[in-house]
N, C-alpha and C. Protein backbone atom coordinates (compact mmCIF):
# COMPACT_ATOMS: atom_id res chain seq x y z
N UNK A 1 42.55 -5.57 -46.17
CA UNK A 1 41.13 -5.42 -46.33
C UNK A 1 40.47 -6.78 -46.23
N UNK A 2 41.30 -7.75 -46.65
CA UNK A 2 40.25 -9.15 -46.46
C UNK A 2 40.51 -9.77 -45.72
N UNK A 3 41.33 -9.16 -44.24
CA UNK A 3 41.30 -9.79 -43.61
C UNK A 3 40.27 -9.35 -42.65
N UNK A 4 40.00 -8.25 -42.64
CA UNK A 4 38.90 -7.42 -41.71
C UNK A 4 37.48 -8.37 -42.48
N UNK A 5 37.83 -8.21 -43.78
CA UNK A 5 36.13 -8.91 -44.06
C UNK A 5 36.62 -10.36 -43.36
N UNK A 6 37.23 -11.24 -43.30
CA UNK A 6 37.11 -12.88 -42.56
C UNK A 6 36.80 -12.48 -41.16
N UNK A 7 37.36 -11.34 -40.15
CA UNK A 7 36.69 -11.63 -39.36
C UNK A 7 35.11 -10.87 -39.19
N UNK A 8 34.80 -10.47 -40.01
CA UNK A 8 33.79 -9.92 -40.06
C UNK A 8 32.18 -11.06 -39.91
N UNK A 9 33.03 -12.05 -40.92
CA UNK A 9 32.24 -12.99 -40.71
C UNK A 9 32.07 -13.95 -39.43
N UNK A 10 33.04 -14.64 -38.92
CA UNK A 10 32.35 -15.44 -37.59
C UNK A 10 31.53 -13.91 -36.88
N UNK A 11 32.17 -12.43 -36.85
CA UNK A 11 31.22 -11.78 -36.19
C UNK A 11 29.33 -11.87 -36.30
N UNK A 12 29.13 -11.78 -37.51
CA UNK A 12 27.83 -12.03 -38.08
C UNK A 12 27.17 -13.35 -37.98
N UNK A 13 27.76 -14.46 -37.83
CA UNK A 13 27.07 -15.96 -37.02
C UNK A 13 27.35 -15.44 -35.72
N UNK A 14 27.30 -14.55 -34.83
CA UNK A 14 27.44 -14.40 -33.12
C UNK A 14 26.09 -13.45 -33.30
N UNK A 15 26.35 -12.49 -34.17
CA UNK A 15 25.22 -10.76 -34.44
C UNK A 15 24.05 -11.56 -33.51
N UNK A 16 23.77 -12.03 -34.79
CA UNK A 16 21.63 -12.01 -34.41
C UNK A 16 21.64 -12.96 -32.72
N UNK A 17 22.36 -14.25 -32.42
CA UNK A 17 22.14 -14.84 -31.12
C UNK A 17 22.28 -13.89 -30.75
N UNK A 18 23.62 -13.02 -30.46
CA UNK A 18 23.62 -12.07 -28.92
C UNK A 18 22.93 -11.11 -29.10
N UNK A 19 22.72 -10.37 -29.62
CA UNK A 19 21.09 -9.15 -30.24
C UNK A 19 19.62 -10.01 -29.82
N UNK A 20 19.82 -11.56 -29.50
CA UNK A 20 17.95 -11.88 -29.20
C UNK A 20 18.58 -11.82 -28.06
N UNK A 21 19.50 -12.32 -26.97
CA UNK A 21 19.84 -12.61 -25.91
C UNK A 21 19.98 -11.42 -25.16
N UNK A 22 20.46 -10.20 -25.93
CA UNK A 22 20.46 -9.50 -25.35
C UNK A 22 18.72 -8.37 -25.19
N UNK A 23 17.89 -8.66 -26.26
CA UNK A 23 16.58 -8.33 -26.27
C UNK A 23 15.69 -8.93 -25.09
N UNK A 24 16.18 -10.34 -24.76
CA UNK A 24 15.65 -11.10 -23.96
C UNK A 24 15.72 -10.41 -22.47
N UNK A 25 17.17 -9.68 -22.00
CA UNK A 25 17.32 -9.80 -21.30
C UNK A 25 16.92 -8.52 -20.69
N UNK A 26 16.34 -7.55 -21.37
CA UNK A 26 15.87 -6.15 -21.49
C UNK A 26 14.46 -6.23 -21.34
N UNK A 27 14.23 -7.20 -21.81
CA UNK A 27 12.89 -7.19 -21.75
C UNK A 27 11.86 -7.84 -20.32
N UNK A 28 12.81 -9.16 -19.94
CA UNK A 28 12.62 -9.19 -19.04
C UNK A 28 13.11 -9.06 -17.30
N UNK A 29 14.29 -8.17 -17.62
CA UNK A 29 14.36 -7.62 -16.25
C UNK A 29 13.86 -6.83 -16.15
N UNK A 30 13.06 -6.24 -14.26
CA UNK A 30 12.67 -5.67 -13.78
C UNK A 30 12.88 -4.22 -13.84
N UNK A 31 11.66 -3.36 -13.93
CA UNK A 31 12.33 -2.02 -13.58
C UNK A 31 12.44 -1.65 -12.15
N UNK A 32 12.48 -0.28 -12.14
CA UNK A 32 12.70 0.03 -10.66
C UNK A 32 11.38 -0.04 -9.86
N UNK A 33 10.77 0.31 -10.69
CA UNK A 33 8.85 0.20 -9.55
C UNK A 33 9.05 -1.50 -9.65
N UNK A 34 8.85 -2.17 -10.46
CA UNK A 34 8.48 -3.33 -10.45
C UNK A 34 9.69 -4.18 -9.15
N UNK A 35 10.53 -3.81 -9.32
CA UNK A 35 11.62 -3.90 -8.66
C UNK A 35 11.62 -4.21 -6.90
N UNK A 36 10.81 -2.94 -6.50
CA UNK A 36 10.49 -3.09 -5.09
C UNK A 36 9.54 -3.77 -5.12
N UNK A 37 8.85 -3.54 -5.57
CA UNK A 37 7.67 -4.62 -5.38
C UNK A 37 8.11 -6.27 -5.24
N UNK A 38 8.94 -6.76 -5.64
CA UNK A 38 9.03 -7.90 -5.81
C UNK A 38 9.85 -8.07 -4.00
N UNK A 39 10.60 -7.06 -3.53
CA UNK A 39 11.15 -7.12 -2.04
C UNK A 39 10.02 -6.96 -1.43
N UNK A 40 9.53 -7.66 -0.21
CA UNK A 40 8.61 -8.00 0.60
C UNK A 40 9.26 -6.95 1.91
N UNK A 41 8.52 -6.07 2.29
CA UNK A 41 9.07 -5.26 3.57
C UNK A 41 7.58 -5.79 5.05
N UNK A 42 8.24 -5.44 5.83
CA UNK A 42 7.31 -5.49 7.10
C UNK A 42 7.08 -4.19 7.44
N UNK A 43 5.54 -3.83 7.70
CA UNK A 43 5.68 -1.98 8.21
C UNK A 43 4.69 -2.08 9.62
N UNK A 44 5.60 -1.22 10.22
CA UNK A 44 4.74 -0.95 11.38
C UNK A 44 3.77 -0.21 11.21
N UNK A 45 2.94 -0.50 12.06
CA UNK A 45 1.79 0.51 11.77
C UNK A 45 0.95 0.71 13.35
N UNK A 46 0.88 1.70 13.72
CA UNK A 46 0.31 2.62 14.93
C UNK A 46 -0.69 3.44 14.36
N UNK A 47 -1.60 2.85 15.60
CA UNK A 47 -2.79 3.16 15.64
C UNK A 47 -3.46 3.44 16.99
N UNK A 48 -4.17 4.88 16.88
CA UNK A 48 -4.28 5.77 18.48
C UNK A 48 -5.68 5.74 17.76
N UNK A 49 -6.63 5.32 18.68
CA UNK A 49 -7.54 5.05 19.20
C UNK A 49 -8.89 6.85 19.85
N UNK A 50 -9.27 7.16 19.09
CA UNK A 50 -9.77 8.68 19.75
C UNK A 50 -10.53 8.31 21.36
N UNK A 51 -10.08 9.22 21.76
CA UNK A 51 -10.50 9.26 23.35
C UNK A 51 -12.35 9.56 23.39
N UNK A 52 -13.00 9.74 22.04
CA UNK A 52 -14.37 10.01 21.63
C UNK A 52 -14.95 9.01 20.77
N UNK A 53 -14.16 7.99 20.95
CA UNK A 53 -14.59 6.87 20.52
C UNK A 53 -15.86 6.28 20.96
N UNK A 54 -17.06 5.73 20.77
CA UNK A 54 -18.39 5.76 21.72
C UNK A 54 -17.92 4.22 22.68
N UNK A 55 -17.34 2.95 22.07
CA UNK A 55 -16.89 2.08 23.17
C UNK A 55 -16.04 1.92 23.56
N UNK A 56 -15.75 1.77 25.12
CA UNK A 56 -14.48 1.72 25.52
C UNK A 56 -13.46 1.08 25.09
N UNK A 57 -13.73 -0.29 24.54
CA UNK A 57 -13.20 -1.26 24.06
C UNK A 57 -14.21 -1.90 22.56
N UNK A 58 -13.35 -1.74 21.57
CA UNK A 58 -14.29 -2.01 20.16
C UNK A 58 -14.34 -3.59 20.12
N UNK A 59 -15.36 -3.99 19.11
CA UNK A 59 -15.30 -5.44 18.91
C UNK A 59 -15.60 -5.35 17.49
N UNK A 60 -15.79 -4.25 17.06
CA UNK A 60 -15.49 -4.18 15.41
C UNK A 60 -14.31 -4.64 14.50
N UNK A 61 -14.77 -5.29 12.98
CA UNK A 61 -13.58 -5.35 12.71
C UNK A 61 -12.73 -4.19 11.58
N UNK A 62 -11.72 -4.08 12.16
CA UNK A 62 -10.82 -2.83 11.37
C UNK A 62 -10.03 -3.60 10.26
N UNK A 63 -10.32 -3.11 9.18
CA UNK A 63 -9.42 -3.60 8.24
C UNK A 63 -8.26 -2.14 7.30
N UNK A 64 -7.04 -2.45 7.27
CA UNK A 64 -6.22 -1.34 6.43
C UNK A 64 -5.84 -1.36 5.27
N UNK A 65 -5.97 -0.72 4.09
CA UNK A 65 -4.84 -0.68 3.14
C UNK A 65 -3.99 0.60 2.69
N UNK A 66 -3.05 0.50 2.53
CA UNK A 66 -2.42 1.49 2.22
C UNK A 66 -0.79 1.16 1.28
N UNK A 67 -0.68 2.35 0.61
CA UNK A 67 0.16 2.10 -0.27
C UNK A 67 1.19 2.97 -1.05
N UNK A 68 1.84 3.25 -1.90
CA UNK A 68 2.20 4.23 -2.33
C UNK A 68 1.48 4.63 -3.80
N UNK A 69 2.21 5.70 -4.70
CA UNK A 69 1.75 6.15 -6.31
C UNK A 69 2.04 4.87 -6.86
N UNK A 70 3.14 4.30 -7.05
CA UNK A 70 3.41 2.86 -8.11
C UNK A 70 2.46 1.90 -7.66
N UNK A 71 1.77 1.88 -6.70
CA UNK A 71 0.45 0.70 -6.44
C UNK A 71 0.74 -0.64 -5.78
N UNK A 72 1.93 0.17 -5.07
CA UNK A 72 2.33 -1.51 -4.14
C UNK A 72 1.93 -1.06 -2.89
N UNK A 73 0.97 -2.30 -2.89
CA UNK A 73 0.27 -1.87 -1.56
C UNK A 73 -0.13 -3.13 -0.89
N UNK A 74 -0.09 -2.43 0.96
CA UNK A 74 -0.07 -3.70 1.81
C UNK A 74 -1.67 -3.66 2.47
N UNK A 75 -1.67 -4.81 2.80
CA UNK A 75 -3.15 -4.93 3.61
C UNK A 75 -3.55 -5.85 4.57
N UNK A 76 -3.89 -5.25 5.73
CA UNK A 76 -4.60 -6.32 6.45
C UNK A 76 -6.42 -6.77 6.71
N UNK A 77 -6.53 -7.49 6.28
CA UNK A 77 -8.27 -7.78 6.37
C UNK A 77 -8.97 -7.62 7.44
N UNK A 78 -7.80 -7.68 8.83
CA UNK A 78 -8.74 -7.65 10.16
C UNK A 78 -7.47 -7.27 11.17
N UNK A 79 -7.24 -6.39 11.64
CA UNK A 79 -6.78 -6.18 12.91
C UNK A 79 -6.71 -6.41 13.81
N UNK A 80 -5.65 -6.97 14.99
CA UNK A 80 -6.72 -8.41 16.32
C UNK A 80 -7.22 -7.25 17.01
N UNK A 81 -8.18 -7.65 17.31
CA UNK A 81 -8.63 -6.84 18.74
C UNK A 81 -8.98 -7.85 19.62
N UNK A 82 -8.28 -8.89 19.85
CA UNK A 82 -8.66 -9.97 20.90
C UNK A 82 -7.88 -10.14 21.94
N UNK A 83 -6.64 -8.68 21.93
CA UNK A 83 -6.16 -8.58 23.10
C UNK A 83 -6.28 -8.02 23.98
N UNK A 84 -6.18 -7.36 25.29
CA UNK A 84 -6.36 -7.42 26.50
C UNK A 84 -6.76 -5.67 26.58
N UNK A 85 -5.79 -4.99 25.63
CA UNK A 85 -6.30 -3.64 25.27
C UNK A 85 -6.43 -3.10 23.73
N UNK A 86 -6.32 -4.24 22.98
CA UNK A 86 -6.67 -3.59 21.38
C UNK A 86 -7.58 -2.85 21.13
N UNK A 87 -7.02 -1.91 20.57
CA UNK A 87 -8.31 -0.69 20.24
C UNK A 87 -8.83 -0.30 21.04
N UNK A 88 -8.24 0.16 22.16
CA UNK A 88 -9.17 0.49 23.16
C UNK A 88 -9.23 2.36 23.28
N UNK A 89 -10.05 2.73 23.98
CA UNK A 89 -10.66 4.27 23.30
C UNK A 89 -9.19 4.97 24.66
N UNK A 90 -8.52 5.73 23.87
CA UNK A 90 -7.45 6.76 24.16
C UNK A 90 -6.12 5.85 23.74
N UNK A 91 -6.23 4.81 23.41
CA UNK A 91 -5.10 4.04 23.28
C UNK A 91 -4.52 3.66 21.98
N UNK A 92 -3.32 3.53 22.45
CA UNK A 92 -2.59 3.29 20.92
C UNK A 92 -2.10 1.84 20.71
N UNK A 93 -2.42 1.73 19.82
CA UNK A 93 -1.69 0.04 19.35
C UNK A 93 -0.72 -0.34 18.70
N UNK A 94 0.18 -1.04 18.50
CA UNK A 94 0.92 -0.97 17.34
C UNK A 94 1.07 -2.32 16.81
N UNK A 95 0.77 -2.93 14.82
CA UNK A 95 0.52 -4.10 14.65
C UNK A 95 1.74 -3.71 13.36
N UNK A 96 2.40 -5.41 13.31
CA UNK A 96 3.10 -5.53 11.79
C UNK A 96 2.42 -5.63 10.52
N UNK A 97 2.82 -5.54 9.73
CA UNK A 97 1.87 -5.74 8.27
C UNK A 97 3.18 -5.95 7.34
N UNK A 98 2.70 -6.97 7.07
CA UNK A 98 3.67 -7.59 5.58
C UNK A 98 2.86 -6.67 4.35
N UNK A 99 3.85 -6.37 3.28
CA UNK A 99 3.75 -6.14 2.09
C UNK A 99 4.93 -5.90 1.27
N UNK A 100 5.15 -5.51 -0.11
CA UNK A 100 5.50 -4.95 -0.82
C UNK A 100 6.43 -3.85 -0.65
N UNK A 101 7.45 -3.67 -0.56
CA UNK A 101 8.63 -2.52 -0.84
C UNK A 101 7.51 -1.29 -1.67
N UNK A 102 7.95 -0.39 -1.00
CA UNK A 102 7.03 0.77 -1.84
C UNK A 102 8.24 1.92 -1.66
N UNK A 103 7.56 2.92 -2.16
CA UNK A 103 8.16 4.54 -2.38
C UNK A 103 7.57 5.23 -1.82
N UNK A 104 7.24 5.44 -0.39
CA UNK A 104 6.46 6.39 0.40
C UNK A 104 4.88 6.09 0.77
N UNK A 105 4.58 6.28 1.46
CA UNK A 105 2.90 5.74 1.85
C UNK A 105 2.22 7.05 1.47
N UNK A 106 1.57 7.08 0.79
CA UNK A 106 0.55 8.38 0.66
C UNK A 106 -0.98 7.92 0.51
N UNK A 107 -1.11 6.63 0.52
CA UNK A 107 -2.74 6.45 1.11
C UNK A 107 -2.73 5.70 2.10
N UNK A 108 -3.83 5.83 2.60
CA UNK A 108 -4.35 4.80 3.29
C UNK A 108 -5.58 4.92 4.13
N UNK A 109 -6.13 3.91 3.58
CA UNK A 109 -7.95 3.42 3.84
C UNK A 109 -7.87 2.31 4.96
N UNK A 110 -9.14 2.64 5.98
CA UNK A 110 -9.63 2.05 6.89
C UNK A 110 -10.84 1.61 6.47
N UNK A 111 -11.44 0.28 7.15
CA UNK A 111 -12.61 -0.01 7.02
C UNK A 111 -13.07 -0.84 8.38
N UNK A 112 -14.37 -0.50 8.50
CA UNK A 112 -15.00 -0.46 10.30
C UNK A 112 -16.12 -1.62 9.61
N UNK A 113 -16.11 -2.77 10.07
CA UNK A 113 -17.21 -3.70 9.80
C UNK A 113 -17.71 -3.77 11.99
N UNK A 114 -19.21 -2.99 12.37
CA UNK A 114 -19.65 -3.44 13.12
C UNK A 114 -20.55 -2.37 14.13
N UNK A 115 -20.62 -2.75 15.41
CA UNK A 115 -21.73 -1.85 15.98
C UNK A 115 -21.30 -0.87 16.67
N UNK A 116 -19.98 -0.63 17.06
CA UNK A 116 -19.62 -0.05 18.17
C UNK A 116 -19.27 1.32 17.62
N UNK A 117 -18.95 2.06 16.45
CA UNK A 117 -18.56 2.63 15.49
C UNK A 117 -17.27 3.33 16.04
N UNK A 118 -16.64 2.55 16.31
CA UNK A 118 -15.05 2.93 16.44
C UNK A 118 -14.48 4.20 15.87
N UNK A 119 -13.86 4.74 16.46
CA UNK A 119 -13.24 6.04 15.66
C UNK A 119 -11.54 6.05 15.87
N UNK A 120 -10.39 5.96 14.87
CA UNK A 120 -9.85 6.30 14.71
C UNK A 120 -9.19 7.96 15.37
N UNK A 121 -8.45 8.05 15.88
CA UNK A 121 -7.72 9.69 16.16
C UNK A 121 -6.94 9.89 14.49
N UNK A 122 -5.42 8.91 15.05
CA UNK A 122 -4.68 8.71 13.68
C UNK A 122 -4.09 7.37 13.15
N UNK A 123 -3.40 7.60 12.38
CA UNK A 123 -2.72 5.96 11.96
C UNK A 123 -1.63 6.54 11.12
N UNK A 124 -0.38 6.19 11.87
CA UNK A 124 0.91 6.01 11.67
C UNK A 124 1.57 4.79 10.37
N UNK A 125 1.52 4.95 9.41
CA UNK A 125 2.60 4.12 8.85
C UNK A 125 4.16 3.81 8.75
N UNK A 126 4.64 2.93 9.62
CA UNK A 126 6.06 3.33 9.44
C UNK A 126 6.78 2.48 8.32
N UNK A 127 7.19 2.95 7.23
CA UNK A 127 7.93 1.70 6.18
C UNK A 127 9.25 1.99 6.74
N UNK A 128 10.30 0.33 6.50
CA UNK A 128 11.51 0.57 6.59
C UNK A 128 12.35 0.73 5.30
N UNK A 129 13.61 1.67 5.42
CA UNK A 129 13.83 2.60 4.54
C UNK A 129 15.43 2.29 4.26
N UNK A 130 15.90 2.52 3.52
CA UNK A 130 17.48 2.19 3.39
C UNK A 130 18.56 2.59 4.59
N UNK A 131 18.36 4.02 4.62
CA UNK A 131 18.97 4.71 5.72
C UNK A 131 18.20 4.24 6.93
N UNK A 132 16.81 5.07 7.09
CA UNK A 132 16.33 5.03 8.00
C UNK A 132 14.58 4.92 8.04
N UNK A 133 13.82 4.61 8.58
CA UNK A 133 12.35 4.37 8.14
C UNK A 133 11.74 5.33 8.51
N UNK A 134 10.56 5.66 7.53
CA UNK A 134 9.81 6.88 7.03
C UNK A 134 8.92 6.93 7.37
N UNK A 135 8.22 7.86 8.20
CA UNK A 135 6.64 7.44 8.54
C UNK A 135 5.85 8.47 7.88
N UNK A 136 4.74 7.98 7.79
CA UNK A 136 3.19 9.20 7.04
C UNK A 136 2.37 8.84 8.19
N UNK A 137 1.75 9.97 8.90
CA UNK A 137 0.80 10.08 9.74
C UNK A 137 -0.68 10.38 8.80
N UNK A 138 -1.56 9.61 9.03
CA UNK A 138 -3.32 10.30 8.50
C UNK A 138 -4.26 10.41 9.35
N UNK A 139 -4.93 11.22 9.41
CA UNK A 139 -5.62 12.21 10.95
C UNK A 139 -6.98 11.77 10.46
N UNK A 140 -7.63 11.23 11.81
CA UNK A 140 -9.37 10.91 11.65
C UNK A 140 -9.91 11.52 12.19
N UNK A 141 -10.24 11.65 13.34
CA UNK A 141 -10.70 12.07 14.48
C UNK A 141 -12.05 11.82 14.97
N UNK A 142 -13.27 11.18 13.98
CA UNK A 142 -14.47 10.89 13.48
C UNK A 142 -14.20 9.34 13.55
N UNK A 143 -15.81 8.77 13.92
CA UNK A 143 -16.19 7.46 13.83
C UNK A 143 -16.14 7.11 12.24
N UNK A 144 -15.73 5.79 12.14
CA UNK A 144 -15.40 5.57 10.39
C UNK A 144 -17.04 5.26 10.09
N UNK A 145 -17.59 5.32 8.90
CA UNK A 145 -18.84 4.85 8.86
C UNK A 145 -18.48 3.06 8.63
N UNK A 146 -19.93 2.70 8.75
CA UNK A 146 -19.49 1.42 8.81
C UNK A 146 -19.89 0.56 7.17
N UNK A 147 -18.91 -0.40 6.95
CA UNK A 147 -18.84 -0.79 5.93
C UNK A 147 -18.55 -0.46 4.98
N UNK A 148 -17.70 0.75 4.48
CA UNK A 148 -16.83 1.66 3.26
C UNK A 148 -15.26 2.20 3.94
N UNK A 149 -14.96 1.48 2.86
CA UNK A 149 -13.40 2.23 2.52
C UNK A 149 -13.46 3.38 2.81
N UNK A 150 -12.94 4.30 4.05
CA UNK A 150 -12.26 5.88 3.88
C UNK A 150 -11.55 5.70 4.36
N UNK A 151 -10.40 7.20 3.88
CA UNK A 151 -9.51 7.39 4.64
C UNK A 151 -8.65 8.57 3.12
N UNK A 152 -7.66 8.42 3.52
CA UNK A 152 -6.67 9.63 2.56
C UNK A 152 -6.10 8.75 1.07
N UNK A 153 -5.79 10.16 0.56
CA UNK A 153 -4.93 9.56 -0.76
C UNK A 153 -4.02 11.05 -0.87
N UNK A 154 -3.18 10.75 -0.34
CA UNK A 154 -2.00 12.22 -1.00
C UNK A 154 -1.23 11.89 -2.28
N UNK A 155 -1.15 11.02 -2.80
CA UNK A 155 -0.50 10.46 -3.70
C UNK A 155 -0.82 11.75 -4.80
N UNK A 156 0.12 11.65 -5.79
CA UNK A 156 0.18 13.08 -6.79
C UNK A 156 -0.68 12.85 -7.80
N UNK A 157 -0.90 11.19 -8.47
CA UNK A 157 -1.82 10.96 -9.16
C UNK A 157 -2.81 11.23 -9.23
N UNK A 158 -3.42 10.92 -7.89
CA UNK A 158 -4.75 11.17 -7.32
C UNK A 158 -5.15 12.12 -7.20
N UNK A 159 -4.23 13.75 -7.38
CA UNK A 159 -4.81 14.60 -6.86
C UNK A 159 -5.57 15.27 -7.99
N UNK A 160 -5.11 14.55 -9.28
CA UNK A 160 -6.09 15.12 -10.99
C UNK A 160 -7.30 14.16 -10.17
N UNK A 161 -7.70 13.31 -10.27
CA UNK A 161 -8.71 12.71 -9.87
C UNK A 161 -10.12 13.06 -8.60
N UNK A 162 -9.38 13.53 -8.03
CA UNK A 162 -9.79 14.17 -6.93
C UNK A 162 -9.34 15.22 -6.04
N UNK A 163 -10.39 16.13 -5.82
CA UNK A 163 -9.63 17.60 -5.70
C UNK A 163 -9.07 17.77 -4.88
N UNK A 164 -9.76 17.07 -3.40
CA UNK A 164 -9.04 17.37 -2.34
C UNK A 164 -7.98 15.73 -1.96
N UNK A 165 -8.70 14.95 -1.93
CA UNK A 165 -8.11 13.70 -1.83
C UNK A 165 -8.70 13.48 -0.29
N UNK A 166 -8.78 14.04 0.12
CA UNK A 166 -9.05 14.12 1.99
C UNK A 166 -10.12 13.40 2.62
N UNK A 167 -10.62 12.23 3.00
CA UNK A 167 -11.62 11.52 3.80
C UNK A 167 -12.85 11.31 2.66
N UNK A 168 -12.14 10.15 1.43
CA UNK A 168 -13.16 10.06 0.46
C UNK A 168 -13.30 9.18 0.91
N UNK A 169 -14.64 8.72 1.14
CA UNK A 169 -15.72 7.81 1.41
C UNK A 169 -15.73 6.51 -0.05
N UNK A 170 -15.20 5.79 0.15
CA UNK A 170 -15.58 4.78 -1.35
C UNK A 170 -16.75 3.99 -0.67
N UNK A 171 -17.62 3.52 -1.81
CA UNK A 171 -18.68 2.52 -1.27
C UNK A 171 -18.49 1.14 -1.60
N UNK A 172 -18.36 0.39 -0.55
CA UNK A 172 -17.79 -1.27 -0.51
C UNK A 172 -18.71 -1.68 -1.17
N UNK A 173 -18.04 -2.33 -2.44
CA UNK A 173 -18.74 -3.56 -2.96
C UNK A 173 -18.26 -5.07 -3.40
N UNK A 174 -17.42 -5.09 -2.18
CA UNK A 174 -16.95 -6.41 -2.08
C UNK A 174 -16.46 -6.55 -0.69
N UNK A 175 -16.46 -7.33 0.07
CA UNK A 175 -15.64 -7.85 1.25
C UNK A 175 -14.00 -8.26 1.14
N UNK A 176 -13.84 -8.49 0.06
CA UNK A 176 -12.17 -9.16 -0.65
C UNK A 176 -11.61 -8.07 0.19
N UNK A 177 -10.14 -8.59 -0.07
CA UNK A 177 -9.21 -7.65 0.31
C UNK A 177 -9.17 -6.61 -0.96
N UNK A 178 -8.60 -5.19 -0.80
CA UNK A 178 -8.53 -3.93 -1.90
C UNK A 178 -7.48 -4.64 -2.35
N UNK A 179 -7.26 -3.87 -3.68
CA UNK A 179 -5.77 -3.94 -4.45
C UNK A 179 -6.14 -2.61 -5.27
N UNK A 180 -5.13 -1.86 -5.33
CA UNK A 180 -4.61 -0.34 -5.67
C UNK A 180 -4.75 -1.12 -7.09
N UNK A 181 -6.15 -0.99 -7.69
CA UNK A 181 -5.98 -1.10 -9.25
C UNK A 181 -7.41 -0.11 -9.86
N UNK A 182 -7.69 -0.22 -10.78
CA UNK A 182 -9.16 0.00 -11.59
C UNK A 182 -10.56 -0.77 -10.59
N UNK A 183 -10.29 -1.54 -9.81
CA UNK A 183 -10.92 -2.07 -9.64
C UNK A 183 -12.15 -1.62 -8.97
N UNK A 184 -13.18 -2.00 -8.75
CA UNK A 184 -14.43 -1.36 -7.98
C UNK A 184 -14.08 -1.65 -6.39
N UNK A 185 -13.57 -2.94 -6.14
CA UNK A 185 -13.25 -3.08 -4.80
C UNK A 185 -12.12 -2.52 -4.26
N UNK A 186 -11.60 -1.53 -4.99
CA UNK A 186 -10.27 -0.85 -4.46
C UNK A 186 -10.57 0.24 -3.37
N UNK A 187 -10.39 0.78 -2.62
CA UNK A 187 -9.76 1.49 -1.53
C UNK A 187 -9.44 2.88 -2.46
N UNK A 188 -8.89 3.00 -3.62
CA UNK A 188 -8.55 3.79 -4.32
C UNK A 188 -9.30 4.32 -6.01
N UNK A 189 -10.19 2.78 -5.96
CA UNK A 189 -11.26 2.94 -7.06
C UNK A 189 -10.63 3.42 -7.98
């Protein structure tokens, strides 16, 4: 019996260090949402151009965000159209976009800064995927209005929030880039 209590004791000078060390270490590793987020992915993204577009060739600027439910989301502020056929009306484009590792794309907002009022057909997201990469298609077919965030939100969250989720119009009140938060300048509001 006293020998179980002697080692009992050096056990109890180890207890409390490895119990904070191990609190430490719980606390601050990553979970799984937080997780991808911290992996940086590249996504393709295709973009077809409606053949009812009013200019042949836009000089507007297109900006995207899109993202998944956990709120990692990628964005570009301006789309080139300074090439030889960007955006051009029946045509499809296809541009990279850095962001965030996500879990499926289920939004994504366009925004039309200009005169030509460009219209969208669709826009392809392709993320790359463990196996194999996943795409979400979102259907426009309509000139975007100019200067507001629209576009889709299928995300499951969103759908208590909003009934349909389908071509909500947000009203820009900032030029910044969106971020999938509370924010007023969000894409997702």
């Amino acid at each position: 019996m006293a020998a179980s209590g002697c080692a009992a004791v050096p056990l109890r000078g180890l207890a409390l260090p490895l119990l904070l060390s191990v609190l430490t270490l719980a606390l601050t590793a990553p979970s799984g949402a937080s997780a991808a987020a911290a992996r940086a992915c590249t996504y393709t993204l295709r973009v077809k151009t409606s053949c009812a577009s009013p200019a042949a060739r836009t000089s507007d600027a297109v900006s995207v965000a899109f993202g998944d439910a956990y709120r990692n989301e990628a964005h570009a502020p301006r789309l080139p159209t300074s090439g030889p056929r960007a955006l051009e009306r029946c045509g499809t484009d296809t541009f990279r976009v850095p962001g965030p590792c996500g879990y499926g794309v289920c939004y994504l907002y366009l925004r039309r800064d200009g005169r030509d009022g460009w219209a969208p057909e669709w826009v392809q997201v392709v993320q790359p995927g463990p196996r194999a990469p996943v795409a979400a298609t979102f259907y426009f077919g309509d000139p975007l209005p100019d200067g507001v965030w629209y576009g889709h939100d299928r995300c499951p969250k969103a759908k208590a929030a909003d009934a349909d989720g389908e071509h909500a119009a947000r009203p820009a009140t900032s030029t910044d880039a969106p971020h999938a938060s509370n924010s007023s300048a969000s894409p997702r509001g």
